[in-house]
Protein backbone atom coordinates (compact mmCIF):
# COMPACT_ATOMS: atom_id res chain seq x y z
CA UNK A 1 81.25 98.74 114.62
CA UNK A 2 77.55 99.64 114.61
CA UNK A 3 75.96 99.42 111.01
CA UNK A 4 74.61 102.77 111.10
CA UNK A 5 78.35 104.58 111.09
CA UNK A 6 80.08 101.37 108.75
CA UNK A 7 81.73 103.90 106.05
CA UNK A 8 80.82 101.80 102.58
CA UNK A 9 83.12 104.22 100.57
CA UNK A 10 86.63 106.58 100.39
CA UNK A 11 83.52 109.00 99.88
CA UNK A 12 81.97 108.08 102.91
CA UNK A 13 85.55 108.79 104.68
CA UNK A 14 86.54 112.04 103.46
CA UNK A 15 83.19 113.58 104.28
CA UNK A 16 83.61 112.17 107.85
CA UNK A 17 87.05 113.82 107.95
CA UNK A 18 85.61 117.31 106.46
CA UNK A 19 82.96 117.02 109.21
CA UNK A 20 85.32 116.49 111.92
CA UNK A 21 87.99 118.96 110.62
CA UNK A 22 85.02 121.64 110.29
CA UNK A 23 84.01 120.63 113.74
CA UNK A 24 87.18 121.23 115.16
CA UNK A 25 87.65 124.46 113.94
CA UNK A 26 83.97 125.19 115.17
CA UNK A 27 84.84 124.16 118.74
CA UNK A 28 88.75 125.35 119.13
CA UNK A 29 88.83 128.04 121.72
CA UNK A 30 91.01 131.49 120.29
CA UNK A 31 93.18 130.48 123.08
CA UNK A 32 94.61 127.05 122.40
CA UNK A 33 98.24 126.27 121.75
CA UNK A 34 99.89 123.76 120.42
CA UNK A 35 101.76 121.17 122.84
CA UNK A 36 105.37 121.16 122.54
CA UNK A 37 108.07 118.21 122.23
CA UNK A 38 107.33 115.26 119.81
CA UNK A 39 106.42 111.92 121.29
CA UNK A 40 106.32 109.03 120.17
CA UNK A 41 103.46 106.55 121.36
CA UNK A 42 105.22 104.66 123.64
CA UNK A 43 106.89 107.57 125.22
CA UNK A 44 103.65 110.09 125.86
CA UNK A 45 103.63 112.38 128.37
CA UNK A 46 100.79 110.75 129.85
CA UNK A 47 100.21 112.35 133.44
CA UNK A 48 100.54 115.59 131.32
CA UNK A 49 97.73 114.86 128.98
CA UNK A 50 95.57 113.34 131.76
CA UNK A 51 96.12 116.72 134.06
CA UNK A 52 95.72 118.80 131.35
CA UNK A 53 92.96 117.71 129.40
CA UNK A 54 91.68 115.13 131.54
CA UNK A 55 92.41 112.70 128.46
CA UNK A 56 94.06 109.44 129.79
CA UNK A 57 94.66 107.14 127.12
CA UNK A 58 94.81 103.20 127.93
CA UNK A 59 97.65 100.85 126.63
CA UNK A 60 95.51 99.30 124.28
CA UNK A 61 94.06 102.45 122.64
CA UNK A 62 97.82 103.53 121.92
CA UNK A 63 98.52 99.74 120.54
CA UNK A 64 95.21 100.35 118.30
CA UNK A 65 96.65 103.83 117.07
CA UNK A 66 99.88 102.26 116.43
CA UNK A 67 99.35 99.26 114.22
CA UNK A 68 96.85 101.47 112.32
CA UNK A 69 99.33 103.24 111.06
CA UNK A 70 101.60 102.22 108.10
CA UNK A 71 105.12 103.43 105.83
CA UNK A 72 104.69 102.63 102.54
CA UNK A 73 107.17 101.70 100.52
CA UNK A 74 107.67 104.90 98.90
CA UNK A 75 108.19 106.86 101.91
CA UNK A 76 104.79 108.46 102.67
CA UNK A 77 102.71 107.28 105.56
CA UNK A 78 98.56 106.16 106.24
CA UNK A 79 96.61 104.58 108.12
CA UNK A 80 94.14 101.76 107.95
CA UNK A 81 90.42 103.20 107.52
CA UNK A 82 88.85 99.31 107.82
CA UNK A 83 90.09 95.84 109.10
CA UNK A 84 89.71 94.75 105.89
CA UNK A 85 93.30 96.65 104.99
CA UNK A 86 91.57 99.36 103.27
CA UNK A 87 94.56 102.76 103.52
CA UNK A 88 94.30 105.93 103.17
CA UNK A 89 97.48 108.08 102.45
CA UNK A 90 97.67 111.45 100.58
CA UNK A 91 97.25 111.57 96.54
CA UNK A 92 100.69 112.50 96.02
CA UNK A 93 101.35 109.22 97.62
CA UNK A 94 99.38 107.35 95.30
CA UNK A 95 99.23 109.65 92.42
CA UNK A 96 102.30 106.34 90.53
CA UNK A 97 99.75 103.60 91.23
CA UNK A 98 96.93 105.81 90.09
CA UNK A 99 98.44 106.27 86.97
CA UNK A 100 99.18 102.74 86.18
CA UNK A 101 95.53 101.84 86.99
CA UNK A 102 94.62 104.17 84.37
CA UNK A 103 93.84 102.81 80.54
CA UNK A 104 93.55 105.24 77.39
CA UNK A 105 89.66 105.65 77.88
CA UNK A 106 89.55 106.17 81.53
CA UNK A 107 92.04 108.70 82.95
CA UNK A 108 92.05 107.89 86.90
CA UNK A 109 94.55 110.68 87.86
CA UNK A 110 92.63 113.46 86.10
CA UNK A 111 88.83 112.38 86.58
CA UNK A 112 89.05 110.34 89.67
CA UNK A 113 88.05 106.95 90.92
CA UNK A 114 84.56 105.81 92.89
CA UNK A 115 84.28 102.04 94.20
CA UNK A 116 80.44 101.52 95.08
CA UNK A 117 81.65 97.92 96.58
CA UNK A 118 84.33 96.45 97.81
CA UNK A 119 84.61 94.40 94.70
CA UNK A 120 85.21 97.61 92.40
CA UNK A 121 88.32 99.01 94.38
CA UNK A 122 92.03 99.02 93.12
CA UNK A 123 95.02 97.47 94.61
CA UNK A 124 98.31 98.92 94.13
CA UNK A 125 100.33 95.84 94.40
CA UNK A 126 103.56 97.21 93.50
CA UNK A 127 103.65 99.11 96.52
CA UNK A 128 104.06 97.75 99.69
CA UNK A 129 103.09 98.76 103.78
CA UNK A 130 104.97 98.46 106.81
CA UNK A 131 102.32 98.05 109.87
CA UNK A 132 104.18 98.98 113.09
CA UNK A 133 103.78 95.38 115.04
CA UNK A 134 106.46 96.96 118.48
CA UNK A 135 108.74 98.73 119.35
CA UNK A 136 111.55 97.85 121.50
CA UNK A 137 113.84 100.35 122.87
CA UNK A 138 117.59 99.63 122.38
CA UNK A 139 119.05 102.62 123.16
CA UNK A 140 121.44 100.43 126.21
CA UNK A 141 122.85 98.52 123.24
CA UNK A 142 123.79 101.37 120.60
CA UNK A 143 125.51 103.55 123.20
CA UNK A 144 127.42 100.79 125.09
CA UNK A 145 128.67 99.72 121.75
CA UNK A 146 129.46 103.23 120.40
CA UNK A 147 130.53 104.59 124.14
CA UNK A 148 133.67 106.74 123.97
CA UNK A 149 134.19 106.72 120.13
CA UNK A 150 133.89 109.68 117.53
CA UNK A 151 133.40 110.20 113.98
CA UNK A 152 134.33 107.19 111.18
CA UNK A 153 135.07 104.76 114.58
CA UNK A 154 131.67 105.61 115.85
CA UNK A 155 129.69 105.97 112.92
CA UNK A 156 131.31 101.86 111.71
CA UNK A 157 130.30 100.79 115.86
CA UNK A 158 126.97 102.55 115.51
CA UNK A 159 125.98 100.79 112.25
CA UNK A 160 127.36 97.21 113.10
CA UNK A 161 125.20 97.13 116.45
CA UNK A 162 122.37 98.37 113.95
CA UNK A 163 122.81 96.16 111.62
CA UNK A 164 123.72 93.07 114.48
CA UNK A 165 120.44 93.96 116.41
CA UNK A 166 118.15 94.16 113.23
CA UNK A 167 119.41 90.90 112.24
CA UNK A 168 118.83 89.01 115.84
CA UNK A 169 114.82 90.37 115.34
CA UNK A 170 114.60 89.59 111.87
CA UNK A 171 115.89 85.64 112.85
CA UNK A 172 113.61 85.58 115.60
CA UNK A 173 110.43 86.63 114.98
CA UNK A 174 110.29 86.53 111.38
CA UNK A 175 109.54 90.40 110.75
CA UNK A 176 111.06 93.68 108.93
CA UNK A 177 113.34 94.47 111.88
CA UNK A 178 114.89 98.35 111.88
CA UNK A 179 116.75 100.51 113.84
CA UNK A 180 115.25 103.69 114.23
CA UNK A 181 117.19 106.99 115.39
CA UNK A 182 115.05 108.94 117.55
CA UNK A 183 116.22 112.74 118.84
CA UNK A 184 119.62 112.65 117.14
CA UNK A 185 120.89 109.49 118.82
CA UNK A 186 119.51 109.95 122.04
CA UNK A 187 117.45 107.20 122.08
CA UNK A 188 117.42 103.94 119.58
CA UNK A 189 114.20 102.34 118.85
CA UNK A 190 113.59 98.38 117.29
CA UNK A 191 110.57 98.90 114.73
CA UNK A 192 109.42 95.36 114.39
């Protein structure tokens, strides 16, 4: 990254995101509309996006987007802001560990919280992020197990291949291995 755009600061970052917010709204056309469908990254409608808005996004920008976002533990979701593992997630997501960073004298959640340098920020180390490593599609496996059953039979199949599958990653590579449902059981994805 070029010195002259490093952001030194959380302050640095949310003015860069007011900027870019205000200069979106400055340069969105009355007649846009939204896209329709949700993708997921490794299923974008790619030769739509590149016909359409001459955007053509390479494999390893879409890797990049996807490890730079994180789950956290308690639900929410961010993204990395540096390679140094800095996040940045929405206050309500933070608002617990904010609170126990506080003391008597220094109220974090109602007066806020500056780090000049690195040195100064806080870590919230009861809470911890899930960085999205790959994703495998295992959609064959789930429906071959589950093929031709219904209710309680299915729903027993459905989780044992789950659970069967998640534990074959986990064993393997070492990592947080889950099952994900993706538009109501029509596809099955392996978070890893």
């Amino acid at each position: 990254m070029n010195p002259k755009y490093r952001l030194r600061s959380l302050h640095d970052l949310a003015t860069l995101v007011a900027f870019s917010l205000a200069l979106a709204g400055v340069t969105a056309t009355p007649s846009a509309q939204a896209e329709e469908g949700m993708w997921t990254l490794t299923d974008l409608p790619r030769d739509r996006l590149r016909q359409r808005y001459g955007f053509d996004p390479s494999d390893d920008w879409l890797l990049h987007v996807q490890r730079s976002a994180v789950r956290l533990s308690n639900g929410c979701s961010g993204s990395f802001v540096s390679a140094q593992g800095l996040v940045m997630t929405n206050h309500h997501c933070a608002v617990s560990c904010i609170a126990e960073q506080s003391s008597a004298g220094q109220d974090l959640v109602k007066n806020g919280f500056y780090a000049n340098q690195r040195e100064q920020e806080k870590r919230c180390t009861g809470l911890e992020l899930n960085q999205l490593i790959e994703v495998e599609d295992v959609t064959t496996y789930i429906q071959g197990a589950t093929n031709g059953l219904t209710g309680e039979a299915f729903g027993r199949a459905q989780k044992a291949e789950m659970s069967k599958i998640e534990k074959l990653c986990s064993d393997a590579t070492g990592l947080r291995c889950e099952v994900v449902t993706l538009y109501h059981g029509g596809r099955y994805h392996l978070y890893k």
